[in-house]
C-alpha atoms as a PDB file:
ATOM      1  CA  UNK A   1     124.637 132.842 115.737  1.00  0.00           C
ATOM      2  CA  UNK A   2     127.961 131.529 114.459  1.00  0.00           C
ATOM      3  CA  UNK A   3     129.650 128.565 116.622  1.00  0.00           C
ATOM      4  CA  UNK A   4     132.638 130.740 117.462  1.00  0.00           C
ATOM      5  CA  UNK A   5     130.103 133.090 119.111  1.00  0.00           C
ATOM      6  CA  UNK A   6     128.375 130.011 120.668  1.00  0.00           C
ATOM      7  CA  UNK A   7     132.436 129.215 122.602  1.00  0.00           C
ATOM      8  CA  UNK A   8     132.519 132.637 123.570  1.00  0.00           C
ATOM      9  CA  UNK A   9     129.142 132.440 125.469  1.00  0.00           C
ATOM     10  CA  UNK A  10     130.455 128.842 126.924  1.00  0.00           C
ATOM     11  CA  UNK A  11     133.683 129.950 128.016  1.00  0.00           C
ATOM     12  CA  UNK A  12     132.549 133.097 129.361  1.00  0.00           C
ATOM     13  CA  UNK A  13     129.782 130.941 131.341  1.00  0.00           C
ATOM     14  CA  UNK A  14     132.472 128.829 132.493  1.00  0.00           C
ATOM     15  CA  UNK A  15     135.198 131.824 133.417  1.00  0.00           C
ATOM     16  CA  UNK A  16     131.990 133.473 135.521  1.00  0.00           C
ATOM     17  CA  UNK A  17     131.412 130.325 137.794  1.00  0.00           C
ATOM     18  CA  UNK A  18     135.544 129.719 137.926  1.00  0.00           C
ATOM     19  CA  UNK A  19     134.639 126.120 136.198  1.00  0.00           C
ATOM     20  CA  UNK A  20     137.761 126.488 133.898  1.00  0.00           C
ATOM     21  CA  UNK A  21     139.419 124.091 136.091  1.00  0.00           C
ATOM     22  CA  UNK A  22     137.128 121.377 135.609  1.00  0.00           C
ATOM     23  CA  UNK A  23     136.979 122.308 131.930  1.00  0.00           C
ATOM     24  CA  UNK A  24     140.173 119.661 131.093  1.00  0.00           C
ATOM     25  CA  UNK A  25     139.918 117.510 127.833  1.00  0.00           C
ATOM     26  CA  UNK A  26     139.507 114.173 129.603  1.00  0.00           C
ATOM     27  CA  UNK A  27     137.040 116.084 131.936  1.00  0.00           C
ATOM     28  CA  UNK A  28     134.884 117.499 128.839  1.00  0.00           C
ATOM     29  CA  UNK A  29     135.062 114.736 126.817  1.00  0.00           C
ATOM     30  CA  UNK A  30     133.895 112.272 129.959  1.00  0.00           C
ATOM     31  CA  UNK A  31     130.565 114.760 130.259  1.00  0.00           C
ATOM     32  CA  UNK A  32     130.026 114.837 126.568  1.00  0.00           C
ATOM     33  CA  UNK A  33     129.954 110.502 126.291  1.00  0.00           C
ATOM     34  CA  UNK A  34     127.881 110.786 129.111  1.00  0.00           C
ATOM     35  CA  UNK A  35     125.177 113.290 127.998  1.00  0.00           C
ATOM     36  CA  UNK A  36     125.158 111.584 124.666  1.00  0.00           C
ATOM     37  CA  UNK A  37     124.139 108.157 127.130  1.00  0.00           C
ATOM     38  CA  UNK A  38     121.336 110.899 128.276  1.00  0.00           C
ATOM     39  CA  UNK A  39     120.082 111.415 124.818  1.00  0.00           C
ATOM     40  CA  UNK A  40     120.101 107.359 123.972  1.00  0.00           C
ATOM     41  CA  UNK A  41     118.171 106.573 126.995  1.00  0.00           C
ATOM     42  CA  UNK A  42     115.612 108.572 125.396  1.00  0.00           C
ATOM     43  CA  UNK A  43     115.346 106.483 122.691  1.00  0.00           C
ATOM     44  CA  UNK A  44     116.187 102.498 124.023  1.00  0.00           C
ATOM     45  CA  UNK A  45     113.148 101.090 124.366  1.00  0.00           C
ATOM     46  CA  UNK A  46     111.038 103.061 121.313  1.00  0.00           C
ATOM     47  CA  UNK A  47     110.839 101.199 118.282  1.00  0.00           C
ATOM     48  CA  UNK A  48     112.311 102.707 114.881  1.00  0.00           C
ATOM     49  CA  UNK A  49     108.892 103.722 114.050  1.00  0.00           C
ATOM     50  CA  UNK A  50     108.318 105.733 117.618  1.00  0.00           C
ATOM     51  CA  UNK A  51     112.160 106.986 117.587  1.00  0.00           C
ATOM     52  CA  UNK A  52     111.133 108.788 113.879  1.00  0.00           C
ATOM     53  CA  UNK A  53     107.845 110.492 115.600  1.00  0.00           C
ATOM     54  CA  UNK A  54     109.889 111.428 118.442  1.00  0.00           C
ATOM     55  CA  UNK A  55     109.143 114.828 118.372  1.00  0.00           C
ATOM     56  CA  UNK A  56     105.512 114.123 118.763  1.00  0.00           C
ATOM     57  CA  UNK A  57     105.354 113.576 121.952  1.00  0.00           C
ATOM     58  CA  UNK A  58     105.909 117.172 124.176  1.00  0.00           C
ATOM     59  CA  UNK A  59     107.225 115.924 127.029  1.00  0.00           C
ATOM     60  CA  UNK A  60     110.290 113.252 124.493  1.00  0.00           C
ATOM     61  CA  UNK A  61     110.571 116.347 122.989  1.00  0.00           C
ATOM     62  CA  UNK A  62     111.537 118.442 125.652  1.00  0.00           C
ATOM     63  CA  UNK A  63     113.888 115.461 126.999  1.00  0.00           C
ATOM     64  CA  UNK A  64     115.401 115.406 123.108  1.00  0.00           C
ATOM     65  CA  UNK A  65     115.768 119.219 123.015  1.00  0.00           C
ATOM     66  CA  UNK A  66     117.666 119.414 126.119  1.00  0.00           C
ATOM     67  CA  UNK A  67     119.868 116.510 125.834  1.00  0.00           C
ATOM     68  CA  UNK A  68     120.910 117.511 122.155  1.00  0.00           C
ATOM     69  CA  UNK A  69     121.836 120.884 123.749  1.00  0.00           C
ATOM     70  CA  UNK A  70     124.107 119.298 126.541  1.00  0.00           C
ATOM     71  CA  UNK A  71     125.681 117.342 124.050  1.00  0.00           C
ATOM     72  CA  UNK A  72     126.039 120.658 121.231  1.00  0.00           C
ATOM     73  CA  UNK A  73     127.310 122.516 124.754  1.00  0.00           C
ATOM     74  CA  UNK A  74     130.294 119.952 125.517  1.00  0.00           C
ATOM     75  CA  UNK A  75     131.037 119.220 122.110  1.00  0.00           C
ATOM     76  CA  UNK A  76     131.616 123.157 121.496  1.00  0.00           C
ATOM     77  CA  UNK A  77     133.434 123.204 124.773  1.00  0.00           C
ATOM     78  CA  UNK A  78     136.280 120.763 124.075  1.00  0.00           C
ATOM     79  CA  UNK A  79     136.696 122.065 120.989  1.00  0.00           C
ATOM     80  CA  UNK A  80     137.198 125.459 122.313  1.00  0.00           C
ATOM     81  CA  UNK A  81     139.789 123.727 124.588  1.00  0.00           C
ATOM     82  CA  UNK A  82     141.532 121.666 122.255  1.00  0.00           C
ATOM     83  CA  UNK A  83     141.957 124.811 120.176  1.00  0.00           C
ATOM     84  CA  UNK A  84     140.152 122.670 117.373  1.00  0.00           C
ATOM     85  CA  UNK A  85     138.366 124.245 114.621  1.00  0.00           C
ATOM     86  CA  UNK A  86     135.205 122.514 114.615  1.00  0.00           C
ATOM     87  CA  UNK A  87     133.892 123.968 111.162  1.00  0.00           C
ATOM     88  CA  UNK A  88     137.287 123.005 109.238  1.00  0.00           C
ATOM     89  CA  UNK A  89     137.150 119.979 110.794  1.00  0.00           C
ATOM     90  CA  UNK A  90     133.757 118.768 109.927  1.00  0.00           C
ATOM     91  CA  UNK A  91     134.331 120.681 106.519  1.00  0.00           C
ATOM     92  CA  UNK A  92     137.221 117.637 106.044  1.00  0.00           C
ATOM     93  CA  UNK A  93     135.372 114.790 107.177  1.00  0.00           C
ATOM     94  CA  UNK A  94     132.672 115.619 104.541  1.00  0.00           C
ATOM     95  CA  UNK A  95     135.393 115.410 102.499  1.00  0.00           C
ATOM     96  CA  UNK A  96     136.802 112.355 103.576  1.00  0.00           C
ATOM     97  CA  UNK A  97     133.459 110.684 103.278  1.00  0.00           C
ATOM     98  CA  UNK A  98     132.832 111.813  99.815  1.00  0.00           C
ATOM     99  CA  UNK A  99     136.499 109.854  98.949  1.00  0.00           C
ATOM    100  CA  UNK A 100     135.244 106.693 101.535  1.00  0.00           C
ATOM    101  CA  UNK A 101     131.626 106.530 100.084  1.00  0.00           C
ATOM    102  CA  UNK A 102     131.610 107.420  96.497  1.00  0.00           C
ATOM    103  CA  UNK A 103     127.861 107.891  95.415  1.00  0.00           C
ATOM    104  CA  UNK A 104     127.544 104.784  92.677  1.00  0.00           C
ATOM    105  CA  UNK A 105     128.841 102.648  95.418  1.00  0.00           C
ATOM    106  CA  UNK A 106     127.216 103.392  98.716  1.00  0.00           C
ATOM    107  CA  UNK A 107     123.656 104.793  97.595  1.00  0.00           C
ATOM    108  CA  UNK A 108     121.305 103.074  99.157  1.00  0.00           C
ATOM    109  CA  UNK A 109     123.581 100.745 101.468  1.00  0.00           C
ATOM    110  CA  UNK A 110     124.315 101.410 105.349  1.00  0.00           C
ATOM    111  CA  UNK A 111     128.026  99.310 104.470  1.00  0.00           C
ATOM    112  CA  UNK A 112     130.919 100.449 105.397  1.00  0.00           C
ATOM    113  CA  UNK A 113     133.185 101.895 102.999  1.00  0.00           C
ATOM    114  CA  UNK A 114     135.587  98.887 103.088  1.00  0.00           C
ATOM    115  CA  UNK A 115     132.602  96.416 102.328  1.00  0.00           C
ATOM    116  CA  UNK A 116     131.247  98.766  99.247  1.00  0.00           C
ATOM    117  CA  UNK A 117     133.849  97.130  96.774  1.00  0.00           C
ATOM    118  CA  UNK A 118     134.732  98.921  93.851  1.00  0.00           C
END
């Protein structure tokens, strides 16, 4: 299933329940910080250790799955909004990133790019 496929079935879920109205950038982007806050509540109080066997546990993973998938949804949504080409635009931040974090500088090293040097 393509993301452009994954809009359709969004907006078409939206257009049945007459939601487009609420559907407004500020709107969309409001529900997608505050399902990500849904997804790190999840994780506050694990340590890094329990956070990397997440998964594990059924009932985390259940909370992960869905959360991830409200976040996916929104994220898809105001991008279908915006009129934003999600693929191109990820497709340019690799990009970006490649220029920001060249390999023989930031391998290894959680710095960011304007503390690599080089």
């Amino acid at each position: 299933m393509t993301l452009q496929i994954l809009q359709d079935e969004l907006a078409r879920f939206a257009a049945e329940r007459e939601w487009e109205q609420f559907h407004t950038p500020k709107n969309l982007a409001m529900a997608l910080a505050g399902e990500s806050g849904e997804l790190l509540e999840v994780f506050q109080w694990l340590t890094p250790e329990q956070s990397a066997q997440v998964m594990e546990d059924p009932t985390r993973a259940v909370q992960v799955r869905e959360e991830m998938a409200d976040v996916f949804a929104y994220l898809l949504r105001l991008a279908d909004v915006l009129g934003l080409d999600l693929e191109q635009a990820l497709t340019e931040k690799i990009e970006t990133n490649r220029r920001k974090y060249p390999v023989h500088l930031a391998r290894g090293r959680a710095d960011k790019y304007t503390q690599l040097g080089g």
